[in-house]
Protein backbone atom coordinates (compact mmCIF):
# COMPACT_ATOMS: atom_id res chain seq x y z
CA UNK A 1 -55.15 -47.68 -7.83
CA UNK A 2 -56.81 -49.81 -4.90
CA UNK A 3 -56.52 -53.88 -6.82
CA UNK A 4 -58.59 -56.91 -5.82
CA UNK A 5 -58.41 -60.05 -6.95
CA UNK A 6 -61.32 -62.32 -8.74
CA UNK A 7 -61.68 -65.54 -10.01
CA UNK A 8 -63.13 -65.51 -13.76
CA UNK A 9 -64.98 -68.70 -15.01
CA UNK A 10 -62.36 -70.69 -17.26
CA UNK A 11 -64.78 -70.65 -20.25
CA UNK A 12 -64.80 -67.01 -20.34
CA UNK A 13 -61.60 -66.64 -19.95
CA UNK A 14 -61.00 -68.62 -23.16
CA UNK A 15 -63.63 -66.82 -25.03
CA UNK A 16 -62.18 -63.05 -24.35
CA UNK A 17 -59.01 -64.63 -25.13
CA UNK A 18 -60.10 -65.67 -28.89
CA UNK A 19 -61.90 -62.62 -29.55
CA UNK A 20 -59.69 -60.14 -28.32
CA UNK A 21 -56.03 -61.53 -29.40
CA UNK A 22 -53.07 -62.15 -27.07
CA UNK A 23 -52.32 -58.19 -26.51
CA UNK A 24 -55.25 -56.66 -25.81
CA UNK A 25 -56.79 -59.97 -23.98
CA UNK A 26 -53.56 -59.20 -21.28
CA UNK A 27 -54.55 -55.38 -20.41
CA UNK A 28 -58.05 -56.58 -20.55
CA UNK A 29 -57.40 -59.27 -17.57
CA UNK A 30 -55.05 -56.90 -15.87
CA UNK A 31 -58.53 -54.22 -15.56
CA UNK A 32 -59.90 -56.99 -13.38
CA UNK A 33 -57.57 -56.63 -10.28
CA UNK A 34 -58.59 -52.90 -9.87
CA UNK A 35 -61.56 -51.47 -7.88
CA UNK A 36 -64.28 -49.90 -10.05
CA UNK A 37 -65.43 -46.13 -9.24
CA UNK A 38 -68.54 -45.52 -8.04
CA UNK A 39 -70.41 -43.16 -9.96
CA UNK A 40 -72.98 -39.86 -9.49
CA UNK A 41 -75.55 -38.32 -11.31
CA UNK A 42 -77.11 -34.95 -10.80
CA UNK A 43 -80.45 -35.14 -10.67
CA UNK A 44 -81.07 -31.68 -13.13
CA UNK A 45 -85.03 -31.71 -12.44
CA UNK A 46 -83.78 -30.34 -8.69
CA UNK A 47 -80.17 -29.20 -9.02
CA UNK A 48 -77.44 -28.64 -11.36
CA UNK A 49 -74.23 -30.35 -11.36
CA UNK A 50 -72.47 -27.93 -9.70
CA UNK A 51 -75.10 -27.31 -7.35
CA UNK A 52 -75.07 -31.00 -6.38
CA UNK A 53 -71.39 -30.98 -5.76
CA UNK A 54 -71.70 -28.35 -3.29
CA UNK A 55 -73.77 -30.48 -0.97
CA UNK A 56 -71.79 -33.65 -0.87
CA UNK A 57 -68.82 -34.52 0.90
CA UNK A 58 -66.64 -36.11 -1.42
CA UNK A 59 -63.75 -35.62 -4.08
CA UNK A 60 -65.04 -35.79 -7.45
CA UNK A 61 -63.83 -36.69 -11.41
CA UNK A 62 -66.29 -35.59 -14.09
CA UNK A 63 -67.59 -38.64 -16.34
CA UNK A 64 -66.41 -37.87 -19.71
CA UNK A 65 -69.32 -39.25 -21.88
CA UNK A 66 -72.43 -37.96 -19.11
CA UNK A 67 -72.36 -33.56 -18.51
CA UNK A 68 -73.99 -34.33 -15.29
CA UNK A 69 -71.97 -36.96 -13.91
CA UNK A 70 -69.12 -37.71 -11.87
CA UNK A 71 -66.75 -39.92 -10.14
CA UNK A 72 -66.32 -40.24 -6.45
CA UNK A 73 -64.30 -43.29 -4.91
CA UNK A 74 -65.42 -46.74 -4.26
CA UNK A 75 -64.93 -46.57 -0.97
CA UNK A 76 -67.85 -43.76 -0.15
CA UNK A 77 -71.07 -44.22 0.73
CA UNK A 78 -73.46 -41.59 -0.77
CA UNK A 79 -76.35 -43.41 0.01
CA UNK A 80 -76.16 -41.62 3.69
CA UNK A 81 -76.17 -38.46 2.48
CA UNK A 82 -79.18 -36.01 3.09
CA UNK A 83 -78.52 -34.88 -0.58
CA UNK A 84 -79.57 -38.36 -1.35
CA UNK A 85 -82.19 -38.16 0.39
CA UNK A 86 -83.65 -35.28 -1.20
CA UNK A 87 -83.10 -36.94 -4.45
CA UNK A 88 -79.85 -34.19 -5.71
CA UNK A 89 -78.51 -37.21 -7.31
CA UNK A 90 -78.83 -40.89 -8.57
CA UNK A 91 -76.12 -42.84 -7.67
CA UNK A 92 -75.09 -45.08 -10.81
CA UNK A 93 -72.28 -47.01 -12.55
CA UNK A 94 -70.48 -44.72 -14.59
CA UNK A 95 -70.49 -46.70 -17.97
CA UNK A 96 -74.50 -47.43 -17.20
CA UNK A 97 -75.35 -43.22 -18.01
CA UNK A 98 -74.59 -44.10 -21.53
CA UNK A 99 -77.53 -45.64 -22.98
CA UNK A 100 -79.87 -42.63 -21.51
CA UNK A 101 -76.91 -40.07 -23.28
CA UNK A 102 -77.14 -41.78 -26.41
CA UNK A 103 -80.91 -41.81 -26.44
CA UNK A 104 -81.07 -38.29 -26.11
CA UNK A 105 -84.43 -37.77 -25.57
CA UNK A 106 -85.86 -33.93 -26.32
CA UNK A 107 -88.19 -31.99 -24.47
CA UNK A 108 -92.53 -33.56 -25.25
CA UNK A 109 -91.08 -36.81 -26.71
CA UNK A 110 -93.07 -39.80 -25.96
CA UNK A 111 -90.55 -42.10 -24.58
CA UNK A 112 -90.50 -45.75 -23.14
CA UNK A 113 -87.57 -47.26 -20.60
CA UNK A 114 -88.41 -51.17 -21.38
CA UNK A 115 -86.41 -52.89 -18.66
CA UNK A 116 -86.23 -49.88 -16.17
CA UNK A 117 -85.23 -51.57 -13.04
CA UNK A 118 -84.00 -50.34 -10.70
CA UNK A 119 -84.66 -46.54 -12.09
CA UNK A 120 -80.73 -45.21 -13.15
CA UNK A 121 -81.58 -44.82 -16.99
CA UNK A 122 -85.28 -43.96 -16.16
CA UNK A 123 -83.98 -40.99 -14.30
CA UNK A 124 -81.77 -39.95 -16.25
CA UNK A 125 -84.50 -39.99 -19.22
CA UNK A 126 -86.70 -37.86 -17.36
CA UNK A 127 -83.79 -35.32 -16.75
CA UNK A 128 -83.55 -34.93 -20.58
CA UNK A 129 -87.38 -34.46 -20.91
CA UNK A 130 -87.73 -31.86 -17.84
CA UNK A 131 -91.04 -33.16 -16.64
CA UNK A 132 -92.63 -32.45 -20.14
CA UNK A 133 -93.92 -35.30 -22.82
CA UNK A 134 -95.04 -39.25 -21.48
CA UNK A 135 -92.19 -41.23 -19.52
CA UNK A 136 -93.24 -45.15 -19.38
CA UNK A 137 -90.82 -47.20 -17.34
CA UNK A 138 -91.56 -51.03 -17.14
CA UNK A 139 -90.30 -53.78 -15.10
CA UNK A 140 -91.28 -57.11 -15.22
CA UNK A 141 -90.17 -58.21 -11.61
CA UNK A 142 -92.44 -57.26 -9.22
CA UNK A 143 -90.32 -56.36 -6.21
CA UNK A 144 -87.83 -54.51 -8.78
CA UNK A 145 -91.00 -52.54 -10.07
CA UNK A 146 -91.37 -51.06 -6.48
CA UNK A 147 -87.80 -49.90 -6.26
CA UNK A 148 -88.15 -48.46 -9.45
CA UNK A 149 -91.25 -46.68 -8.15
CA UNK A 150 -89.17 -44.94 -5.42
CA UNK A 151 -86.13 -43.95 -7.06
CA UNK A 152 -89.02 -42.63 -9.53
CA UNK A 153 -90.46 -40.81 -6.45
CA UNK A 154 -87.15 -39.45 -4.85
CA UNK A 155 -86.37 -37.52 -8.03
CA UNK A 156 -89.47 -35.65 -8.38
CA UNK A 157 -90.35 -37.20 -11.38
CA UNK A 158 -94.11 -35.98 -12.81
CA UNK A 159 -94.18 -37.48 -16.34
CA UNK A 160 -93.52 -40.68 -15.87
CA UNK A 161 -95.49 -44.09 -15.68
CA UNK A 162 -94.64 -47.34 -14.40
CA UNK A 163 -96.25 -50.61 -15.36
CA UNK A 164 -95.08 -54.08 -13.80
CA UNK A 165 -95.77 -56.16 -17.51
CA UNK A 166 -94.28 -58.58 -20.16
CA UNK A 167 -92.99 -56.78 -22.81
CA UNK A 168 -95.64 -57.81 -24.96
CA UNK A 169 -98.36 -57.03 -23.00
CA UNK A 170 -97.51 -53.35 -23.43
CA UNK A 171 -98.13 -53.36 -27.01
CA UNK A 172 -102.15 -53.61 -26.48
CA UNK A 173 -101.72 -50.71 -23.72
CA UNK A 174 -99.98 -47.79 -25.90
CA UNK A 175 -99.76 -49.02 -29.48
CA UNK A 176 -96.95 -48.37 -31.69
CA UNK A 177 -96.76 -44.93 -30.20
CA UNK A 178 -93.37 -44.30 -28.81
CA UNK A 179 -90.62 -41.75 -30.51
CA UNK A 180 -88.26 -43.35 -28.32
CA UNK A 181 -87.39 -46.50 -26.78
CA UNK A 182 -84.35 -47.86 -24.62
CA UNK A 183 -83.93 -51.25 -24.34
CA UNK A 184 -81.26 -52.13 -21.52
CA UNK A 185 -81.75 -56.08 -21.84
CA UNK A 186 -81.25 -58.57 -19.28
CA UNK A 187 -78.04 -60.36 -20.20
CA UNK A 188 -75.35 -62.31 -19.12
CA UNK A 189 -73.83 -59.35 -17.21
CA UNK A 190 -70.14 -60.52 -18.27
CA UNK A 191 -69.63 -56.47 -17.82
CA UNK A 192 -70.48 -56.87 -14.35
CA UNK A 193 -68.23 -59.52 -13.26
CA UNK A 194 -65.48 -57.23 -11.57
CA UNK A 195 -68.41 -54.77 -9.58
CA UNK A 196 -70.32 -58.27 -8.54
CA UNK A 197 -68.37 -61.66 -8.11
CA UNK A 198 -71.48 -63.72 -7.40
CA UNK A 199 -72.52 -62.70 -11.26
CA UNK A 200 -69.21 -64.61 -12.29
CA UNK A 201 -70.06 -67.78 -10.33
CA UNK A 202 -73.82 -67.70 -11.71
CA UNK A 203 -72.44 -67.72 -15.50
CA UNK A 204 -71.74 -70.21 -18.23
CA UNK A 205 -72.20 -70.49 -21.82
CA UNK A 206 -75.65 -71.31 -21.96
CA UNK A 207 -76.51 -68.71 -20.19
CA UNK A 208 -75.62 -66.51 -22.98
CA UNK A 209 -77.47 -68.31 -25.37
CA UNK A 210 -80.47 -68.18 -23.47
CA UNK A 211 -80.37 -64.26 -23.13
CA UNK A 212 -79.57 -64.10 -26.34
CA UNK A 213 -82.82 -65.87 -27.20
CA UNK A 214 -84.96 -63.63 -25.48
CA UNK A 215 -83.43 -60.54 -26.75
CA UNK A 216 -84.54 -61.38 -29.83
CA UNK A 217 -87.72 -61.96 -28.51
CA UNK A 218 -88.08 -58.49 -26.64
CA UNK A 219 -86.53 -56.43 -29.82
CA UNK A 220 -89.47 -57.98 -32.11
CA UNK A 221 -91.78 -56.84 -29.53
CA UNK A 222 -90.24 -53.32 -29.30
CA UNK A 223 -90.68 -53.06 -33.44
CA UNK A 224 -94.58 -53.20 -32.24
CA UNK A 225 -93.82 -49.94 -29.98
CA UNK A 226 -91.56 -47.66 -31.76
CA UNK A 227 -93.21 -45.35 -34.49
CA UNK A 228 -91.65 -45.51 -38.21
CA UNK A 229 -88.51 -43.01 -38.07
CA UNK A 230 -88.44 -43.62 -34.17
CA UNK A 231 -85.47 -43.99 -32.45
CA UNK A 232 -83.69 -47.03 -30.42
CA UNK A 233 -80.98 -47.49 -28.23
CA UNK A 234 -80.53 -51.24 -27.15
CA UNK A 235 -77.86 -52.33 -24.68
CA UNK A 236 -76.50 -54.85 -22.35
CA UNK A 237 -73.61 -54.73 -19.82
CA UNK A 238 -72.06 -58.10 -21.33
CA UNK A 239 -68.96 -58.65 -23.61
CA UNK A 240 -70.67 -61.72 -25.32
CA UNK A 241 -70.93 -61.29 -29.46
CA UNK A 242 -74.02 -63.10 -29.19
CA UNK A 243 -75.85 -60.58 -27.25
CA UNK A 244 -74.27 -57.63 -28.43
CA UNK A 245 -73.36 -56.96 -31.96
CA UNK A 246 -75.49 -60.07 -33.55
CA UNK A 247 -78.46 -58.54 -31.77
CA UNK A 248 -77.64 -55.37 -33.92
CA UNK A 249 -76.98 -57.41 -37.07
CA UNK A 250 -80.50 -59.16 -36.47
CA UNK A 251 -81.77 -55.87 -36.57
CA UNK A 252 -80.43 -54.42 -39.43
CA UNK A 253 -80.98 -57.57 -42.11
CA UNK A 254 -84.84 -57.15 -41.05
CA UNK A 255 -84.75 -54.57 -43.12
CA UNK A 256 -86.57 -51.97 -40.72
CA UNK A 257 -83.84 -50.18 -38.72
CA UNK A 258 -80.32 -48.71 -39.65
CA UNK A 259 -77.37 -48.12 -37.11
CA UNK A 260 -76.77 -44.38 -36.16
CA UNK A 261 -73.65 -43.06 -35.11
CA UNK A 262 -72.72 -42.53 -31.12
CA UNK A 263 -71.37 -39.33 -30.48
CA UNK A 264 -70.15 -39.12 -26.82
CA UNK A 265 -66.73 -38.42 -25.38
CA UNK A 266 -64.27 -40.64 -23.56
CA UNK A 267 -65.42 -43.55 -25.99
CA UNK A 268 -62.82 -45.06 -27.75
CA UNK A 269 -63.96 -48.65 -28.41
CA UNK A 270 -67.00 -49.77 -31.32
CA UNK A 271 -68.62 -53.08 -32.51
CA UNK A 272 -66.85 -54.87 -33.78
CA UNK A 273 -67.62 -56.47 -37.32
CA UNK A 274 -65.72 -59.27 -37.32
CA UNK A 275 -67.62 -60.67 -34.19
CA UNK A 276 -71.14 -60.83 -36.02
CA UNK A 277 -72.26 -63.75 -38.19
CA UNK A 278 -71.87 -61.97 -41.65
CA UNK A 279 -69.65 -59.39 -41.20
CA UNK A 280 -72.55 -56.73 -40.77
CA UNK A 281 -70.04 -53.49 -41.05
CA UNK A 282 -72.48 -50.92 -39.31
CA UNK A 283 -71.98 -52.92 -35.62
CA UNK A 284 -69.41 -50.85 -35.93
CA UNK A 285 -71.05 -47.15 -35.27
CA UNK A 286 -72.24 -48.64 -31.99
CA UNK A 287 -69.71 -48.79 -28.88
CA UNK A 288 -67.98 -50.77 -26.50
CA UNK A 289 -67.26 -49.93 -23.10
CA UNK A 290 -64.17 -51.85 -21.99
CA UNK A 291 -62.88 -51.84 -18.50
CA UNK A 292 -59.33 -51.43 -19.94
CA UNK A 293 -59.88 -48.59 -22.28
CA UNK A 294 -62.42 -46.54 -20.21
CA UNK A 295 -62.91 -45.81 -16.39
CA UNK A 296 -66.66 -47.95 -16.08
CA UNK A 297 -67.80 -51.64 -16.14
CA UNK A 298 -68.10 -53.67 -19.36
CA UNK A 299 -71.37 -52.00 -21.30
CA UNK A 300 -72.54 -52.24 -25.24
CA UNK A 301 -74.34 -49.78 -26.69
CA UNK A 302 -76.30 -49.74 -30.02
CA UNK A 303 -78.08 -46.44 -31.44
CA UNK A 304 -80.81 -47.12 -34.56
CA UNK A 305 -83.48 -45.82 -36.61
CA UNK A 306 -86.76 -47.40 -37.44
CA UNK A 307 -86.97 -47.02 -41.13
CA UNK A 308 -90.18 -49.23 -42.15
CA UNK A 309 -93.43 -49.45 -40.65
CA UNK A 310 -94.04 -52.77 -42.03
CA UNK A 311 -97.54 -52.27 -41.44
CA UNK A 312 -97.42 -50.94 -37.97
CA UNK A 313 -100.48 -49.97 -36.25
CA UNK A 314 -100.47 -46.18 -34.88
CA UNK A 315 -103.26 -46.32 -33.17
CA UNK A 316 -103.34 -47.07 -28.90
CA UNK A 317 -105.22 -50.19 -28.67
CA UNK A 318 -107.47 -48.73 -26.48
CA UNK A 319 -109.68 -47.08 -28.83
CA UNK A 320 -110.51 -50.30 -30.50
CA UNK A 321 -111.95 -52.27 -27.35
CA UNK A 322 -115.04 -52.62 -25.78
CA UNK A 323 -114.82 -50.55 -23.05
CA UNK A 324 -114.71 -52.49 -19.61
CA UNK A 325 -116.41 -50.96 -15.72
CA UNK A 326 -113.20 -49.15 -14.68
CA UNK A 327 -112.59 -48.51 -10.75
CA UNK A 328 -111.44 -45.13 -12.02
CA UNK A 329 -113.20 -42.28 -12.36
CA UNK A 330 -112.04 -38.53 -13.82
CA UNK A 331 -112.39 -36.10 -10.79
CA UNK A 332 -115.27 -33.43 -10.63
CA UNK A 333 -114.72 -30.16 -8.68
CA UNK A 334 -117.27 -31.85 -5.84
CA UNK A 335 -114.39 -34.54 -5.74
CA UNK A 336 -111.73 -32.69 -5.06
CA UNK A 337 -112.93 -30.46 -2.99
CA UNK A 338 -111.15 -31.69 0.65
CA UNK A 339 -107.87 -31.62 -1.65
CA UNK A 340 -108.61 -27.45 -2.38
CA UNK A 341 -108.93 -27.08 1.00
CA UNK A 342 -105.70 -28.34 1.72
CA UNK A 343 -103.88 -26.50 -1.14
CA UNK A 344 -105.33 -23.47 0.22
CA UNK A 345 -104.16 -24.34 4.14
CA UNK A 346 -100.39 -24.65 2.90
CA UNK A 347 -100.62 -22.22 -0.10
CA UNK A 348 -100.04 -24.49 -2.78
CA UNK A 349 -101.64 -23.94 -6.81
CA UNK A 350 -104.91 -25.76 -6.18
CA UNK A 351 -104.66 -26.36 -10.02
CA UNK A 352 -103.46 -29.59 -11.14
CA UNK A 353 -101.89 -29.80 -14.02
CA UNK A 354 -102.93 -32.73 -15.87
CA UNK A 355 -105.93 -34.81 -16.25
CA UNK A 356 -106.80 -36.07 -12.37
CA UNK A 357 -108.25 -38.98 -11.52
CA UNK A 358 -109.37 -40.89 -8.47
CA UNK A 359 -108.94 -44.50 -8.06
CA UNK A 360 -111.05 -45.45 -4.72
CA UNK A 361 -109.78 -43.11 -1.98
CA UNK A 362 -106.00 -41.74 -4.34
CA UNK A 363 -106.04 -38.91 -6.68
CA UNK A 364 -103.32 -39.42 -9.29
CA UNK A 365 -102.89 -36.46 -12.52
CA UNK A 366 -102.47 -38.69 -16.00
CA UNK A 367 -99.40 -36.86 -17.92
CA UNK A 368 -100.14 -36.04 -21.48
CA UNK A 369 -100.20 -38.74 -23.53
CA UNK A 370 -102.09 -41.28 -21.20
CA UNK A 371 -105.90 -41.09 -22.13
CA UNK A 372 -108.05 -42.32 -18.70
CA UNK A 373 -109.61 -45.26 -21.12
CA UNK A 374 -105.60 -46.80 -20.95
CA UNK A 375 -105.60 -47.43 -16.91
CA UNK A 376 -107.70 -50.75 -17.37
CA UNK A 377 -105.55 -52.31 -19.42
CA UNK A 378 -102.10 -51.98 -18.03
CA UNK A 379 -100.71 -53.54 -14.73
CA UNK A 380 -99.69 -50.60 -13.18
CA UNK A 381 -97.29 -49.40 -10.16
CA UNK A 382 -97.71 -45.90 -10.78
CA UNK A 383 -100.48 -44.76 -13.08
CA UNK A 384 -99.30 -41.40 -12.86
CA UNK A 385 -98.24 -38.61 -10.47
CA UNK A 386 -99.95 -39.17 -7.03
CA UNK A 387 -101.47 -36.55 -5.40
CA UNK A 388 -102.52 -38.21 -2.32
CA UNK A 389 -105.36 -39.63 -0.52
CA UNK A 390 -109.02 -38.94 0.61
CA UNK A 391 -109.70 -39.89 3.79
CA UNK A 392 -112.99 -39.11 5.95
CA UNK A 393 -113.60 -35.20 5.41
CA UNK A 394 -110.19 -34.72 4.84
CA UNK A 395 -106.98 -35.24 2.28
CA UNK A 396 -103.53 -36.36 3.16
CA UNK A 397 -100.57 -35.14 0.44
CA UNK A 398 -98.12 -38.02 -0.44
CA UNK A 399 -94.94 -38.23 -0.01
CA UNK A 400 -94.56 -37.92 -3.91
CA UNK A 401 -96.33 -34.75 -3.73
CA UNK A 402 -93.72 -33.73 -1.22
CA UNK A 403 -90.56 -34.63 -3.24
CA UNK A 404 -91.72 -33.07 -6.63
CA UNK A 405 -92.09 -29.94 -5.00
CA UNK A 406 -89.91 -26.71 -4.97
CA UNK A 407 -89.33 -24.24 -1.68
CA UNK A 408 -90.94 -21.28 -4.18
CA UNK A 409 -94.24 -23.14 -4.53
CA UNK A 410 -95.84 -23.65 -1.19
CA UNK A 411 -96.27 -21.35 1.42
CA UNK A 412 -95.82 -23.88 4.75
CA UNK A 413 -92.53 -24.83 4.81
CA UNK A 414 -90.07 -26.06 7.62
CA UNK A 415 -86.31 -25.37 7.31
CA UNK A 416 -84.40 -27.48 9.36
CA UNK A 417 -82.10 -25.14 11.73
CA UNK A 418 -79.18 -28.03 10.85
CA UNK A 419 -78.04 -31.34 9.43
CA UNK A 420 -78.68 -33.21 12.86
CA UNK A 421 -81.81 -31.53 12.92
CA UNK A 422 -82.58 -33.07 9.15
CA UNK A 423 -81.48 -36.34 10.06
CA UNK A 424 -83.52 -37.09 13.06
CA UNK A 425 -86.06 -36.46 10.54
CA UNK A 426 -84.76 -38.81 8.91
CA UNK A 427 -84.92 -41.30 11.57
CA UNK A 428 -88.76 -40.94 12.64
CA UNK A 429 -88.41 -38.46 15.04
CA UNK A 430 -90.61 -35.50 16.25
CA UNK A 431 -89.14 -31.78 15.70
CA UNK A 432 -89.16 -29.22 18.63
CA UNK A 433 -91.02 -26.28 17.16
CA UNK A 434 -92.51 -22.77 18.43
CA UNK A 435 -94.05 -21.20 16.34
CA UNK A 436 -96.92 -20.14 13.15
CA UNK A 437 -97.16 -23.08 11.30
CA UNK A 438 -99.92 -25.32 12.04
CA UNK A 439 -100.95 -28.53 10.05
CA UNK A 440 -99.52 -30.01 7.05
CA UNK A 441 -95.70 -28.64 6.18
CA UNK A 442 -93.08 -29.12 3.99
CA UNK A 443 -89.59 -29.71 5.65
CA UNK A 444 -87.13 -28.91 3.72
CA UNK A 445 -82.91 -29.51 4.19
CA UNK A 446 -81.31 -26.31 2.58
CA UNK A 447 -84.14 -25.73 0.61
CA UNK A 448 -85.08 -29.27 -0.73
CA UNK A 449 -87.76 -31.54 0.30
CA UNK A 450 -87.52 -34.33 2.78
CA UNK A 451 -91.03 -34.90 2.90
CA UNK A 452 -93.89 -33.73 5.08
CA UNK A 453 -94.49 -33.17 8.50
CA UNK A 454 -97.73 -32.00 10.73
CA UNK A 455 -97.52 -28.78 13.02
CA UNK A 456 -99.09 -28.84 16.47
CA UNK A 457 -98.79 -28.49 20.20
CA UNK A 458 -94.67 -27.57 20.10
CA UNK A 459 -93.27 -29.83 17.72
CA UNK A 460 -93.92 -31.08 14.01
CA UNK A 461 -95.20 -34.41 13.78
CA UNK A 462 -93.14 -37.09 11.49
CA UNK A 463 -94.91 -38.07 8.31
CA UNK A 464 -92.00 -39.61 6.71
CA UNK A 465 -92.58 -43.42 5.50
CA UNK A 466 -91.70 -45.48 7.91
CA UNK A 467 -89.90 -47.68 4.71
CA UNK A 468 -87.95 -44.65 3.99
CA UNK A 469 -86.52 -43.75 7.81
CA UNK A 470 -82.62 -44.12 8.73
CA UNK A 471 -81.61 -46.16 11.55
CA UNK A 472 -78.76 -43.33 12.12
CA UNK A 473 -76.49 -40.86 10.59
């Protein structure tokens, strides 16, 4: 196994070494001198596991706890792949699929990602729910938000929503509404310490108190979002008590929520009891991820059940205010006639399904469970799944479009003739072409979208964002 070394701050060295005992403190040192595994996800609303094996490169370990993940070595880099590219896979930290697993979310459930950022567990959510039910991912860091939005957008994702908002702020957009919530808290990211040294030089002790402080903030606010038998999985990727299993205890002795067992594989580690402030026993149904016991960075992970409403109120907030002049409008069949027209050129279902809406010049589709009187209130980066934009007697299909579809359902399609081919796509560049096609087409690597391009005069124009271009192989 390839070792490193790190220096660990000497405060929380002497803390681990208190709560964990001589023995187990020594193995859980030693885990810091190896090199963590990288981990991948398939991406199951485009290709199965084995299917995204196929098309990658490198030697893989399946991740015990996640069906659709595995291992690949620290050294690769499958952020160059065209796989990636087409959004096959997320690329995540192995012990980080475990929140989204435990969660579990079924098929129509109405689900919210509270600290999505950067998009790993938001993906994965949207996996479970296979583009069906409401998806809400927030972030309150702007420039986060975006990165969010096009992980969001690689992956095909149509469900989802993303709003850039305080965690209370949410709670006058959608009401107590939500079957599900995950809650993967900012914390002091002792878990992270071996994957990112500079998170061991920003740490100390108050640190953890303050995150500990606004956890119990943001969990209060949550018990204004999750509907009475609604379920909630709140982690952190730090060791500290104070964050982890006291956060659970806090929980429990409200009275509203009780701790529901975690039933994944390759977990051998659980709260632990004796590390909350008095001696709540059911910390221990939730799990620890220790770098010693299990291949993944440090991670806690707390399942539970809303049992009281306490008063709750069901009802979106929406309905109760005075409805406000809204820059949106619900499309008409007049407005959306230019984007027929171009569903028709490249043989796409003109039928969108959905609720659509324009906002100036962008048709978006609301998913179910996002009434049009909700987009004033919200801050949003992505109100929904965009369509694409109206310009002057004429529409243009996004790049979002282009992702979320499949090679069965359009009719103009471009198959690159090779991967050098694909990735001077990938780079900007035009592609030689003789032949039918004219105007908008999909092009496609091995049958999944890359984005669009624009048929004409013996080549195919590039209409990938210039953000999302390589500068080489």
């Amino acid at each position: 196994m390839t070792e490193q070394k790190l220096t660990l701050p000497e405060a929380f060295v002497k803390k681990m070494s208190a709560l964990l005992g001589e023995e187990e403190f020594e193995l859980f040192l030693k885990s810091y001198s190896h090199v963590p595994k990288k981990g991948l996800r398939a991406n199951t609303l485009k290709a199965g596991l084995a299917e995204m094996v196929s098309r990658i490169p490198f030697e893989t370990q399946p991740i015990p706890w996640c069906g659709t993940g595995v291992y690949i070595d620290a050294d690769e880099r499958p952020g160059k792949q065209l796989a990636y590219n087409a959004g096959l896979f997320y690329v995540q930290e192995p012990s980080a699929m475990i929140p989204a697993a435990a969660l579990n979310p079924k098929p129509g459930d109405r689900v919210l990602d509270l600290c999505a950022a950067p998009g790993g567990k938001t993906t994965q959510l949207a996996c479970a729910l296979q583009n069906t039910g409401f998806l809400a991912a927030n972030e309150v860091v702007k420039s986060r938000a975006k990165i969010l939005a096009s992980n969001v957008e690689r992956m095909g994702i149509k469900n989802a929503v993303i709003t850039n908002m305080r965690p209370d702020q949410l709670v006058a957009v959608f009401g107590c509404t939500f079957d599900k919530i995950l809650v993967d808290a900012p914390c002091s990211g002792e878990g992270m310490f071996r994957k990112d040294p500079a998170v061991a030089e920003a740490w100390d002790l108050d640190r953890v108190a303050d995150c500990a402080r606004r956890q119990k903030k943001m969990l209060e606010t949550v018990d204004q979002l999750l509907k009475p038998g609604g379920e909630l999985v709140y982690s952190t990727c730090t060791f500290a008590p104070e964050e982890d299993e006291q956060m659970v205890e806090f929980l429990v002795e409200s009275g509203k929520y009780q701790v529901l067992p975690i039933e994944l594989k390759g977990l051998s580690d659980h709260g632990r009891p004796e590390w909350t402030k008095r001696g709540c026993a059911d910390v221990a149904k939730a799990v620890r991820i220790m770098p010693h016991r299990a291949e993944g960075e440090g991670h806690f992970v707390a399942r539970l059940v809303k049992v009281s409403s306490d008063g709750a109120d069901l009802q979106p907030a929406f309905s109760k205010k005075k409805s406000k002049k809204s820059l949106w409008h619900r499309a008409s069949k007049r407005d959306l006639k230019d984007y027929r027209a171009f569903a028709e050129t490249v043989g796409l279902c003109a039928e969108l399904e959905g609720t659509p809406m324009i906002y100036q010049d962008q048709l978006y589709v609301l998913p179910e469970g996002l009434a049009p009187g909700q987009l004033q209130l919200a801050k949003w980066v992505r109100p929904g799944f965009f369509i694409g934009t109206f310009k002057k007697g004429r529409f243009e299909p996004s790049h979002t479009l282009a992702m979320a579809l499949k090679r069965g359902e359009i009719q103009s399609v471009y198959d690159f003739n090779n991967d050098d081919e694909a990735y001077a796509y990938m780079k900007g560049e035009p592609i030689p072409y003789q032949g039918s096609l004219k105007g908008w087409v999909l092009m496609c690597w091995q049958g999944y979208p890359l984005g669009w391009g624009k048929a004409s005069g013996g080549a195919v124009k590039n209409h990938l964002p210039k953000g999302l271009r390589i500068l080489k192989k």
